[in-house]
C-alpha atoms as a PDB file:
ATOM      1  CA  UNK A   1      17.410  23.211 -23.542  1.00  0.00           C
ATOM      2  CA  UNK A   2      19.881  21.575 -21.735  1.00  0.00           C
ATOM      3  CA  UNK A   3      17.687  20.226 -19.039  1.00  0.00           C
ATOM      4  CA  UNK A   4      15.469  18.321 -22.041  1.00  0.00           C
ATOM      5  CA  UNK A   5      19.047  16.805 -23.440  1.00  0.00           C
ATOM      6  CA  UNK A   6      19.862  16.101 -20.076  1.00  0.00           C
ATOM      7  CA  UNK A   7      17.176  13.728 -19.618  1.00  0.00           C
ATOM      8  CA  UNK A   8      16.300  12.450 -22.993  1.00  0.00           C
ATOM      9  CA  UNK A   9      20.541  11.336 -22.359  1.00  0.00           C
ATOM     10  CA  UNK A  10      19.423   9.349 -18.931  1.00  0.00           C
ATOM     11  CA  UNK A  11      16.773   7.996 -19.719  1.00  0.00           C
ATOM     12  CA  UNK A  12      18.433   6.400 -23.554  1.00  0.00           C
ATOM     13  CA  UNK A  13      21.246   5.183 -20.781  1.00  0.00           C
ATOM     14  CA  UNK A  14      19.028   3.348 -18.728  1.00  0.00           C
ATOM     15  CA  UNK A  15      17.315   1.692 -21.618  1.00  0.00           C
ATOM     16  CA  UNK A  16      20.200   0.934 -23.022  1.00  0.00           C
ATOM     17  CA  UNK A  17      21.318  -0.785 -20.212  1.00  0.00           C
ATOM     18  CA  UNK A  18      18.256  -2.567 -18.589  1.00  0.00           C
ATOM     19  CA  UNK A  19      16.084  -2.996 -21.561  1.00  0.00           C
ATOM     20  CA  UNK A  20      13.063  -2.501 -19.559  1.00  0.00           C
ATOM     21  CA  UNK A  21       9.434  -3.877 -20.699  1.00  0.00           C
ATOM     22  CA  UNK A  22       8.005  -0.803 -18.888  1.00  0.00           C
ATOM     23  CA  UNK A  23       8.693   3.086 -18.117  1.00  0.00           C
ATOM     24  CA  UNK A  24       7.217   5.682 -16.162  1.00  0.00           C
ATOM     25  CA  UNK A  25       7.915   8.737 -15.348  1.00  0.00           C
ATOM     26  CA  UNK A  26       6.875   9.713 -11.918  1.00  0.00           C
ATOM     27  CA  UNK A  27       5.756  13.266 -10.849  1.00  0.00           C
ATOM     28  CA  UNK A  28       5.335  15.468  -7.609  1.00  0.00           C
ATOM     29  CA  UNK A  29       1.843  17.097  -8.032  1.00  0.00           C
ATOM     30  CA  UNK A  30       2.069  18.128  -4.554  1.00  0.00           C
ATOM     31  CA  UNK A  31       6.121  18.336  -3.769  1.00  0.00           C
ATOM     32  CA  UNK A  32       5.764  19.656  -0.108  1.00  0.00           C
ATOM     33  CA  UNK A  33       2.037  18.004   0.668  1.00  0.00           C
ATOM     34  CA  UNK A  34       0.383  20.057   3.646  1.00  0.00           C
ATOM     35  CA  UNK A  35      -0.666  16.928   5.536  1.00  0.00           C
ATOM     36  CA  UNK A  36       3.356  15.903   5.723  1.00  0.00           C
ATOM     37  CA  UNK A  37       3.338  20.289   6.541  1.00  0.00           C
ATOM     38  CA  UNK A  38       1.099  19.608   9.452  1.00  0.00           C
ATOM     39  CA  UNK A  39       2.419  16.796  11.107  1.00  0.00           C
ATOM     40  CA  UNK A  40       6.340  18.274  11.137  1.00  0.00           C
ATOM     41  CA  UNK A  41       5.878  22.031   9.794  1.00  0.00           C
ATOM     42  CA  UNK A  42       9.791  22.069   8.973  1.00  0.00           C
ATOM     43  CA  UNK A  43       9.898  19.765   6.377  1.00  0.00           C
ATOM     44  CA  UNK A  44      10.987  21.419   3.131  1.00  0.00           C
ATOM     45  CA  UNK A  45      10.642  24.731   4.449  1.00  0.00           C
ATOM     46  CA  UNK A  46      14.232  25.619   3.333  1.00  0.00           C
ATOM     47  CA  UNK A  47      13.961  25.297   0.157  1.00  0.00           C
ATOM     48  CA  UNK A  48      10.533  27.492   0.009  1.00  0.00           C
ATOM     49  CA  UNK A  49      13.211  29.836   1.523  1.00  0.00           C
ATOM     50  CA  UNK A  50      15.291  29.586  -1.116  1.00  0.00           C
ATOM     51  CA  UNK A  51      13.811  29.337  -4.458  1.00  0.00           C
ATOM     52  CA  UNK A  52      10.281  30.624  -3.283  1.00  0.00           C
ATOM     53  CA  UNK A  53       8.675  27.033  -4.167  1.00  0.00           C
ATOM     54  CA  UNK A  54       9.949  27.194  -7.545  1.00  0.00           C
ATOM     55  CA  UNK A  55      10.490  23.712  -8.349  1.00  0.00           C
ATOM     56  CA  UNK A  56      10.270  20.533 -11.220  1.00  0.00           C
ATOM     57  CA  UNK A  57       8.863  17.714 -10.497  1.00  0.00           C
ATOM     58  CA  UNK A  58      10.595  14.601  -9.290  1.00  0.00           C
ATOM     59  CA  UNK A  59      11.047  12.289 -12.493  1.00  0.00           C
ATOM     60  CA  UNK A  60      10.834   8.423 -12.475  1.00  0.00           C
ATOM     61  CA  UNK A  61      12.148   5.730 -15.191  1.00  0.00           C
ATOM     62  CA  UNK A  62      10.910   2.582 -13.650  1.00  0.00           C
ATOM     63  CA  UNK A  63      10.839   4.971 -11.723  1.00  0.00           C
ATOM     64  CA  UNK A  64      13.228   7.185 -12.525  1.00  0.00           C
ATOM     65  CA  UNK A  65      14.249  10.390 -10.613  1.00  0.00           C
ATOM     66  CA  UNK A  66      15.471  13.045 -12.459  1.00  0.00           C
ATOM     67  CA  UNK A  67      16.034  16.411 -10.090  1.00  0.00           C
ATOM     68  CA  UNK A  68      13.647  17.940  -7.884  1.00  0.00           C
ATOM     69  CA  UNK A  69      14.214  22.023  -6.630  1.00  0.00           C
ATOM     70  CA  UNK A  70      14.629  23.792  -9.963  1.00  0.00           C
ATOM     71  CA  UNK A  71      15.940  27.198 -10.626  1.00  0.00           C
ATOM     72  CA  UNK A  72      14.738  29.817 -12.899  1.00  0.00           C
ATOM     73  CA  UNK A  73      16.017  29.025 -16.036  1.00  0.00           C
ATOM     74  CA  UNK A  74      15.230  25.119 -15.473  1.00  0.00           C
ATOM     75  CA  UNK A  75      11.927  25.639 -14.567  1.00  0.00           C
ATOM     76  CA  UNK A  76      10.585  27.411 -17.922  1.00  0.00           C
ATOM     77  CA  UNK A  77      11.924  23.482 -19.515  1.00  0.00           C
ATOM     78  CA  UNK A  78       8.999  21.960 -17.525  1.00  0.00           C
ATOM     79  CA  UNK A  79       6.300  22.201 -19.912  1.00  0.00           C
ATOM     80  CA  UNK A  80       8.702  21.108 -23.010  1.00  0.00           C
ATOM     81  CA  UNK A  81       9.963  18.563 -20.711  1.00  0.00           C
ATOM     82  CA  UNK A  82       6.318  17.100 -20.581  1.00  0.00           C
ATOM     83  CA  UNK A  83       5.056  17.667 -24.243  1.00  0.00           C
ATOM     84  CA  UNK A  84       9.053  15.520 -25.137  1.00  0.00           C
ATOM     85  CA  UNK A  85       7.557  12.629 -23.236  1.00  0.00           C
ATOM     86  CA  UNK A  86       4.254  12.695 -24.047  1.00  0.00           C
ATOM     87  CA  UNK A  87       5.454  12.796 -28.319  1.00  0.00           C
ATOM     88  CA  UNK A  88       7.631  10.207 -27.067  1.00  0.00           C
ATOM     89  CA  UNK A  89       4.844   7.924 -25.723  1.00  0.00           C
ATOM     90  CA  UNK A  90       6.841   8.419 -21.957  1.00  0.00           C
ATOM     91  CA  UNK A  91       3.830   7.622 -19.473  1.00  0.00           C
ATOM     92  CA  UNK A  92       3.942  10.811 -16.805  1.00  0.00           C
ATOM     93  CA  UNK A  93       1.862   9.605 -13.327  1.00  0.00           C
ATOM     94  CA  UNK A  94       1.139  11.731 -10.471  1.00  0.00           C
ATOM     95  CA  UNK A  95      -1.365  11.872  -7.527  1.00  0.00           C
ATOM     96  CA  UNK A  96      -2.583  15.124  -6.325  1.00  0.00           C
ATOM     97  CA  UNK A  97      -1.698  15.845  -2.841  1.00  0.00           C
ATOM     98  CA  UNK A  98       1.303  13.348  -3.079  1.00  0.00           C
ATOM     99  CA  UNK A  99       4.808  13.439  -3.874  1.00  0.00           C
ATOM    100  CA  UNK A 100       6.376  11.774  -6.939  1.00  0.00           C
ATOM    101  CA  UNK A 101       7.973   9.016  -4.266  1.00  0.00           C
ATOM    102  CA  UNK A 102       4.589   8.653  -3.211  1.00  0.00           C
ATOM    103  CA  UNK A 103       3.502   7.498  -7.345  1.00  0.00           C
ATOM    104  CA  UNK A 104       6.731   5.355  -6.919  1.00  0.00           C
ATOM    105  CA  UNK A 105       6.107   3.938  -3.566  1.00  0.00           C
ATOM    106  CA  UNK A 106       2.569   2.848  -4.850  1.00  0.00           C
ATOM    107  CA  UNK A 107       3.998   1.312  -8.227  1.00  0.00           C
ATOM    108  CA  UNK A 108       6.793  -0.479  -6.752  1.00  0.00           C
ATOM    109  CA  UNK A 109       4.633  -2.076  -4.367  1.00  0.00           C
ATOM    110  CA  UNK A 110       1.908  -3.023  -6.384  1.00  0.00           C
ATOM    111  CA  UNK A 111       3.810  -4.171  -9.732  1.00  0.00           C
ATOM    112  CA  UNK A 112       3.624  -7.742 -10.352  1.00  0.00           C
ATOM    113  CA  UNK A 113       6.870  -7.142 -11.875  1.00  0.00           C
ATOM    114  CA  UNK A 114      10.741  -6.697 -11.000  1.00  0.00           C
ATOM    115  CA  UNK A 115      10.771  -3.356 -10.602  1.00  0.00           C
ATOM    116  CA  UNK A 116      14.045  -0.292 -10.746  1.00  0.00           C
ATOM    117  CA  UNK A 117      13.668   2.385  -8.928  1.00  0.00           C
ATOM    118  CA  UNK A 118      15.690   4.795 -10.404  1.00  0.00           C
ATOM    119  CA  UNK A 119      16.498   7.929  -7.955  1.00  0.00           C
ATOM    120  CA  UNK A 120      18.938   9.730  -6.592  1.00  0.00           C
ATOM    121  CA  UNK A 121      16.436  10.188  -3.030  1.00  0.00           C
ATOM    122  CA  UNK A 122      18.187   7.539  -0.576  1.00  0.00           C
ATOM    123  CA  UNK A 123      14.365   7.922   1.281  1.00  0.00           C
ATOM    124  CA  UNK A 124      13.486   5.280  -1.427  1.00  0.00           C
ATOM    125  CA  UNK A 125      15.646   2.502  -0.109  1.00  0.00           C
ATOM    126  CA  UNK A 126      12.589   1.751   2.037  1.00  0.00           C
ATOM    127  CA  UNK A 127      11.030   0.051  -0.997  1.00  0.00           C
ATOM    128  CA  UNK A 128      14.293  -2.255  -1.799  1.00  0.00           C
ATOM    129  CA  UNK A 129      12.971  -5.601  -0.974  1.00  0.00           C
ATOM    130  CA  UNK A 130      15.165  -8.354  -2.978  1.00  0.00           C
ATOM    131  CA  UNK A 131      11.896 -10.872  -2.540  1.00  0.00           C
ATOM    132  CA  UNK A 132       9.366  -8.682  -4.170  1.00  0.00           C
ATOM    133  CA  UNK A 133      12.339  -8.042  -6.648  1.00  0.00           C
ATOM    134  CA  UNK A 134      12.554  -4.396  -5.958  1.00  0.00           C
ATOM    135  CA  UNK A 135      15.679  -3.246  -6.207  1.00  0.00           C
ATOM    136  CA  UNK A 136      17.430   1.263  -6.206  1.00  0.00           C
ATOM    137  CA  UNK A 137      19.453   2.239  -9.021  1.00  0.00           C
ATOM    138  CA  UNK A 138      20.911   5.021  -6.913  1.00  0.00           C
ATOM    139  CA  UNK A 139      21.995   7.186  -8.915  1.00  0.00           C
ATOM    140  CA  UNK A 140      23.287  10.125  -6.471  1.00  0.00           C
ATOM    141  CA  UNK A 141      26.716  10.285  -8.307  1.00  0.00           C
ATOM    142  CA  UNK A 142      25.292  10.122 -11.842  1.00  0.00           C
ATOM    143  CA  UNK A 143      24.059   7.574 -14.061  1.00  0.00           C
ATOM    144  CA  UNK A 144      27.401   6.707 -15.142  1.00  0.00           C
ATOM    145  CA  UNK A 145      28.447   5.660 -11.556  1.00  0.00           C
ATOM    146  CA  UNK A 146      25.120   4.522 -10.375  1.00  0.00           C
ATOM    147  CA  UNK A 147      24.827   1.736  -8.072  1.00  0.00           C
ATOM    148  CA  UNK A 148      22.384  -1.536  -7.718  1.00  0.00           C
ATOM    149  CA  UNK A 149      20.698  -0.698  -3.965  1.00  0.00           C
ATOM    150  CA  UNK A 150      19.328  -4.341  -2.671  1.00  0.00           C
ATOM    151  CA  UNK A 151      19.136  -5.638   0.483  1.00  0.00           C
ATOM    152  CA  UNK A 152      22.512  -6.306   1.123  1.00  0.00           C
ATOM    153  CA  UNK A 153      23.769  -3.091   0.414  1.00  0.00           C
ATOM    154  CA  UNK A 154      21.246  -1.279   2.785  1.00  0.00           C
ATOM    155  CA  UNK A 155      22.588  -3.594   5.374  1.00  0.00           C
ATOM    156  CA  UNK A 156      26.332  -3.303   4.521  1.00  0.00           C
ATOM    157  CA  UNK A 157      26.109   0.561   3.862  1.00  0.00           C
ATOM    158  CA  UNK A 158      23.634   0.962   7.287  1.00  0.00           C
ATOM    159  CA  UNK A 159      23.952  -1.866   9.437  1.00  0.00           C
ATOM    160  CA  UNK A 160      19.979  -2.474   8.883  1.00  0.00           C
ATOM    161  CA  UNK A 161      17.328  -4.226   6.691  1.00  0.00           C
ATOM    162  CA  UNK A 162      15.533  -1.776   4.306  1.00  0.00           C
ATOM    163  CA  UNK A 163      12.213  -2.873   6.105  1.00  0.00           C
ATOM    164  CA  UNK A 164      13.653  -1.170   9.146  1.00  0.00           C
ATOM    165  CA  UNK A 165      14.703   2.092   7.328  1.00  0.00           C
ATOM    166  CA  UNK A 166      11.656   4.294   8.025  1.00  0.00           C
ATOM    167  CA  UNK A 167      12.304   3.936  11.786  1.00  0.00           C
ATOM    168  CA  UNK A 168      16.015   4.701  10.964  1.00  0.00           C
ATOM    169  CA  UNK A 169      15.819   7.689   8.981  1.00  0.00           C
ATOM    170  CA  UNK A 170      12.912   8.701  11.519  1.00  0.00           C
ATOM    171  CA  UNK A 171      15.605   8.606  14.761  1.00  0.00           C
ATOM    172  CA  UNK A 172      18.393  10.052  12.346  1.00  0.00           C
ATOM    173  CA  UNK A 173      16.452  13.007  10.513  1.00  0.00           C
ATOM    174  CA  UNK A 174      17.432  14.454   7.089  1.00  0.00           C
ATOM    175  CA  UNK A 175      18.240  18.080   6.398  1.00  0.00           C
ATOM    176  CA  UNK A 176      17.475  17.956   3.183  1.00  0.00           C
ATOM    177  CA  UNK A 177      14.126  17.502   3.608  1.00  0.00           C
ATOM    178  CA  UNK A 178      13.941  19.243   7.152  1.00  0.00           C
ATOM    179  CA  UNK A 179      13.341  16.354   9.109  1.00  0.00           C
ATOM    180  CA  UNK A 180      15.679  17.231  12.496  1.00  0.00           C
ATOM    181  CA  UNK A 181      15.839  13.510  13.961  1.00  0.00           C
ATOM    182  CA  UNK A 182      16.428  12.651  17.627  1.00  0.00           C
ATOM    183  CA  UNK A 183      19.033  15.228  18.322  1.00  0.00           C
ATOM    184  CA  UNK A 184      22.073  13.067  19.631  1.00  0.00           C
ATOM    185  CA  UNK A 185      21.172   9.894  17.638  1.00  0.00           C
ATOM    186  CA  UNK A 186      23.292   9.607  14.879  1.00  0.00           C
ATOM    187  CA  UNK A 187      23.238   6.727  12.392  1.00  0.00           C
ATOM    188  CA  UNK A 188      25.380   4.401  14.293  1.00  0.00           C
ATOM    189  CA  UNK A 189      23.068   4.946  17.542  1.00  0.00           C
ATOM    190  CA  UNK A 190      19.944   4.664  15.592  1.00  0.00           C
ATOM    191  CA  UNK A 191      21.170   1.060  13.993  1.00  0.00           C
ATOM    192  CA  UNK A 192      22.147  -0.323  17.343  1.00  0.00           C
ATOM    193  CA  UNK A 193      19.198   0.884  18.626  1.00  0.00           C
ATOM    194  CA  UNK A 194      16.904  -0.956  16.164  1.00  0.00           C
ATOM    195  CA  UNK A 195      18.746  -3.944  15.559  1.00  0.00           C
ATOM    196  CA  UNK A 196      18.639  -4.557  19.344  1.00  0.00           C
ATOM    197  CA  UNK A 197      14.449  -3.825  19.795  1.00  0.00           C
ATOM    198  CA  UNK A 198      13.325  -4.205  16.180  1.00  0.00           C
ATOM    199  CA  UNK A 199      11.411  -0.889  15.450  1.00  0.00           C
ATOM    200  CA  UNK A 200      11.140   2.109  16.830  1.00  0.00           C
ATOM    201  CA  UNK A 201       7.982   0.986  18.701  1.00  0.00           C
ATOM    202  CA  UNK A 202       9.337  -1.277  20.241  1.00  0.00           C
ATOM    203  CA  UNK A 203      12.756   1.070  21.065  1.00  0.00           C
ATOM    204  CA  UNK A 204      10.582   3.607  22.685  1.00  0.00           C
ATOM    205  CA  UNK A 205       8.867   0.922  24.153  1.00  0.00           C
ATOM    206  CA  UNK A 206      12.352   0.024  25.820  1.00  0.00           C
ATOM    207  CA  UNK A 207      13.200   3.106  26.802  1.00  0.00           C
ATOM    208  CA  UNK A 208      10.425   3.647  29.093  1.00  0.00           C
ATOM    209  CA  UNK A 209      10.851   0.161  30.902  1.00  0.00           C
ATOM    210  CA  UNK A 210      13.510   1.043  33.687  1.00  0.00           C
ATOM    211  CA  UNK A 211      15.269  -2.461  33.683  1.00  0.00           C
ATOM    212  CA  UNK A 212      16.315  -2.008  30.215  1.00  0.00           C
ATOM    213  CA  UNK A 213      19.831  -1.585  28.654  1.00  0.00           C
ATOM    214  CA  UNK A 214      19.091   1.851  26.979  1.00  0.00           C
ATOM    215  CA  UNK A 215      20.970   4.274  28.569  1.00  0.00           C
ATOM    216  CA  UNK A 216      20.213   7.030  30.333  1.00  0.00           C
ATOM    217  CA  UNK A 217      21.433   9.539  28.021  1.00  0.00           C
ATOM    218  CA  UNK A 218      19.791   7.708  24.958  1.00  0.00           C
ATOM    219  CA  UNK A 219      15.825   7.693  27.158  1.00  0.00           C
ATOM    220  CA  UNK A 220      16.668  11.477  27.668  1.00  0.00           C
ATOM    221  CA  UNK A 221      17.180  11.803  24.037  1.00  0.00           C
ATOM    222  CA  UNK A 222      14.280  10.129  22.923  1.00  0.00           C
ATOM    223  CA  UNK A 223      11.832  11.609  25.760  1.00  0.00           C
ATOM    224  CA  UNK A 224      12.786  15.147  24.446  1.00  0.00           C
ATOM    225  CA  UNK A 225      12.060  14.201  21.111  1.00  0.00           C
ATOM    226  CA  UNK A 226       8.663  12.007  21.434  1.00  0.00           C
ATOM    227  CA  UNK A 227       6.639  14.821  19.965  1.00  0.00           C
ATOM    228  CA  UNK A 228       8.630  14.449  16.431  1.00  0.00           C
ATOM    229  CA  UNK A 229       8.714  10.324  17.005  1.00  0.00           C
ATOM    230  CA  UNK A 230       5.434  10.444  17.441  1.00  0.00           C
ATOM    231  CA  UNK A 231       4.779  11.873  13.537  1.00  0.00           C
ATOM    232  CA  UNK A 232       7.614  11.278  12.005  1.00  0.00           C
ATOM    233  CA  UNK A 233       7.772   7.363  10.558  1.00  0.00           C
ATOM    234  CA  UNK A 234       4.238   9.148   8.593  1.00  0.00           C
ATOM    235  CA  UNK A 235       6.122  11.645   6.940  1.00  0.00           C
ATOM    236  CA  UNK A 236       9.039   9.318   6.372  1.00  0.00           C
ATOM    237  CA  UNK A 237       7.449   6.536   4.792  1.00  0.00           C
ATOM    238  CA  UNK A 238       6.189   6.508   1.522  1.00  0.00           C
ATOM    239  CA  UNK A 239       2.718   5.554   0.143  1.00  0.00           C
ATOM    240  CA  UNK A 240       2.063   2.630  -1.097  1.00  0.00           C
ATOM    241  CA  UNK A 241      -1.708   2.390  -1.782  1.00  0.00           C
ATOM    242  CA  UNK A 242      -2.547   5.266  -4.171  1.00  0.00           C
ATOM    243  CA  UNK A 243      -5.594   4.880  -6.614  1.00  0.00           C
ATOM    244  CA  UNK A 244      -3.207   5.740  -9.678  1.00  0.00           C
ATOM    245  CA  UNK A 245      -5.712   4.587 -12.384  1.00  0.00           C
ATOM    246  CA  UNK A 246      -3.106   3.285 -14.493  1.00  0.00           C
ATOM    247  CA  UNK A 247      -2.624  -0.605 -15.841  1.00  0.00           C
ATOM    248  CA  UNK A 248       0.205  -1.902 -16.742  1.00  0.00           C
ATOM    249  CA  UNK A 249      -0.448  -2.107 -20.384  1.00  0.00           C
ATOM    250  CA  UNK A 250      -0.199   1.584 -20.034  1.00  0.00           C
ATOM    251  CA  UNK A 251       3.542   1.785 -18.919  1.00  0.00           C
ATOM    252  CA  UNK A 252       4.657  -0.348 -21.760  1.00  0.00           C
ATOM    253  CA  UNK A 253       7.853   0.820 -23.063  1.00  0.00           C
ATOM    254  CA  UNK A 254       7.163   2.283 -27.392  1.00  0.00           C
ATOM    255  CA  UNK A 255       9.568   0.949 -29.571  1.00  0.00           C
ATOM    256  CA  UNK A 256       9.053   4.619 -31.436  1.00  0.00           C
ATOM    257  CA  UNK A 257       7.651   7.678 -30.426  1.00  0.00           C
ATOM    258  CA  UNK A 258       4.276   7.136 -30.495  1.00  0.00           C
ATOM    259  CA  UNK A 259       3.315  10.993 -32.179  1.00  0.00           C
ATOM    260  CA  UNK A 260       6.309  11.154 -34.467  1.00  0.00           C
ATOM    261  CA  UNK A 261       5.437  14.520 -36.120  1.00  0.00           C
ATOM    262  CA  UNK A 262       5.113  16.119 -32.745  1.00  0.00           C
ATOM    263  CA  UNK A 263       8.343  14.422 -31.523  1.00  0.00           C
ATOM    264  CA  UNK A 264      10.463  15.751 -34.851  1.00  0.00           C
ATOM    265  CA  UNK A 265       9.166  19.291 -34.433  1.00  0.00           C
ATOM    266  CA  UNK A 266       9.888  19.229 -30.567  1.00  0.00           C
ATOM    267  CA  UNK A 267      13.428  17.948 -32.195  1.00  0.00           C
ATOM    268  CA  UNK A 268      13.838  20.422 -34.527  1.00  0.00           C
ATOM    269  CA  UNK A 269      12.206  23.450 -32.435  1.00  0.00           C
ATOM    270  CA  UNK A 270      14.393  22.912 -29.402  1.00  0.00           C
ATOM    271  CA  UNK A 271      17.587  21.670 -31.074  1.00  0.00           C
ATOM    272  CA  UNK A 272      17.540  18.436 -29.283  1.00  0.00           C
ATOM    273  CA  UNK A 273      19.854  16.713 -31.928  1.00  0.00           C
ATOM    274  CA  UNK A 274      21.718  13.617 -30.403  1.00  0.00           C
ATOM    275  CA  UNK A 275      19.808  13.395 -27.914  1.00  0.00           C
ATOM    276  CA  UNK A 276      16.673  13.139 -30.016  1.00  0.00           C
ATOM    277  CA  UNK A 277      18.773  10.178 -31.967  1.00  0.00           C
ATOM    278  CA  UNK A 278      19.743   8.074 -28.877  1.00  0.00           C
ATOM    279  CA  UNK A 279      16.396   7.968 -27.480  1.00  0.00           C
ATOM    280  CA  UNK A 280      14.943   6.781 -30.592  1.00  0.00           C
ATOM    281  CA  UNK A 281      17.639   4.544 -31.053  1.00  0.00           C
ATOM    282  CA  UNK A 282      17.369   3.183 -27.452  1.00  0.00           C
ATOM    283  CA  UNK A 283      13.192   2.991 -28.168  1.00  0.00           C
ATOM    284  CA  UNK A 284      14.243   0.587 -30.877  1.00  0.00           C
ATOM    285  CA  UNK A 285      16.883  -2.199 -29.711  1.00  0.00           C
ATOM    286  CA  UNK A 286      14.722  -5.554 -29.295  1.00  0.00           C
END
């Protein structure tokens, strides 16, 4: 049960260390949604390649991420996975036809709250927005080395605002998700390119006015790609307007688990231990 332990462990962490007033747990009911399938037909498709779409759901805290393409062996953990947070009193939100980043897109931006989004998906630094008080907690190297994403790091680590990284994750794809980019355009090209014109509207917009600086490699570039610009940002960005049915009263954080009998048989079926303790423990702290 080592995938249960694993995340009873990162979420107690977090707690521990943010003392949040609010948890959720955010879930892909659709991880590879076929309108994102239509519009760019590569995206994901190596991983149904490789584990046959065998996968767990993206996990939020706030919202927290906690793995996505699941072998064998960490699949079967999926349904105790959900009955732990559910004794627990762990809310669990999902939209069909969406992706878990979809459920946090839409809480981020509609939480009249400060707001960590905890994930190892760097797509999510779209949402960091220091303003609205949305900040990552990126936590790509582990939890115990994860970093505070705000607007200033976006910019230092990029050379761009998060407002503009749709456009720039549009021009510079992502293998991992099978987005191929403007073949050529590389993240140094595709920062220039936006803090020079602003968005990638306005960049192809350039490209196609002759007395521009754009060169003539770059317009090639772009021109040979304006098929994939044309659908990519919409596959890129996340949504932010889903009807989620849930009130914020609903993600409060339980000082206890809220079905204790259920939780202490889940504890004592699946050897949870520790684990079981720190969570508890973190529930509790004022």
């Amino acid at each position: 049960m080592n995938a249960v332990r694993g995340l009873l462990d990162f979420i107690s962490r977090l707690v521990d260390t943010y003392r949040p007033t609010h948890l959720v747990c955010c879930w892909d009911n659709d991880w590879r949604p076929a309108w994102r399938v239509e519009l760019i037909p590569s995206y994901k498709a190596h991983r149904v390649a490789q584990a046959g779409e065998t996968v767990v759901s993206e996990m939020s805290t706030s919202a927290e991420t906690a793995g996505e393409q699941a072998p064998d062996d960490l699949a079967v953990q999926v349904p105790l996975i959900v009955e732990v947070l559910t004794a627990l009193g762990l809310p669990i939100v999902g939209h069909d036809g969406y992706e878990a980043d979809d459920v946090i897109g839409t809480l981020a931006s509609t939480a009249e709250m400060p707001v960590d989004v905890v994930t190892g998906d760097r797509d999510l630094f779209q949402l960091v927005d220091d303003a609205s008080e949305v900040r990552i907690l990126y936590i790509a190297r582990g939890v115990g080395k994860h970093e505070q994403v705000t607007d200033a790091w976006v910019q230092g680590k990029y050379g761009i605002p998060p407002a503009a990284y749709v456009d720039f994750a549009t021009l510079r794809g992502d293998t991992s998700d099978g987005l191929p980019g403007v073949a050529g355009i590389g993240e140094k090209t595709a920062a220039s390119l936006l803090n020079t014109y602003g968005s990638l509207e306005q960049v192809l917009a350039a490209a196609s006015e002759p007395g521009t600086k754009i060169s003539s490699s770059i317009r090639s570039k772009l021109g040979a790609a304006i098929d994939y610009l044309a659908v990519a940002p919409t596959v890129v960005a996340v949504a932010r307007d889903l009807d989620l049915d849930v009130k914020p009263d609903d993600l409060a954080l339980p000082a206890a688990p809220v079905d204790p009998a259920a939780f202490a048989e889940l504890t004592e079926r699946l050897g949870l231990g520790t684990s079981a303790d720190r969570i508890t423990a973190a529930l509790a702290l004022d």
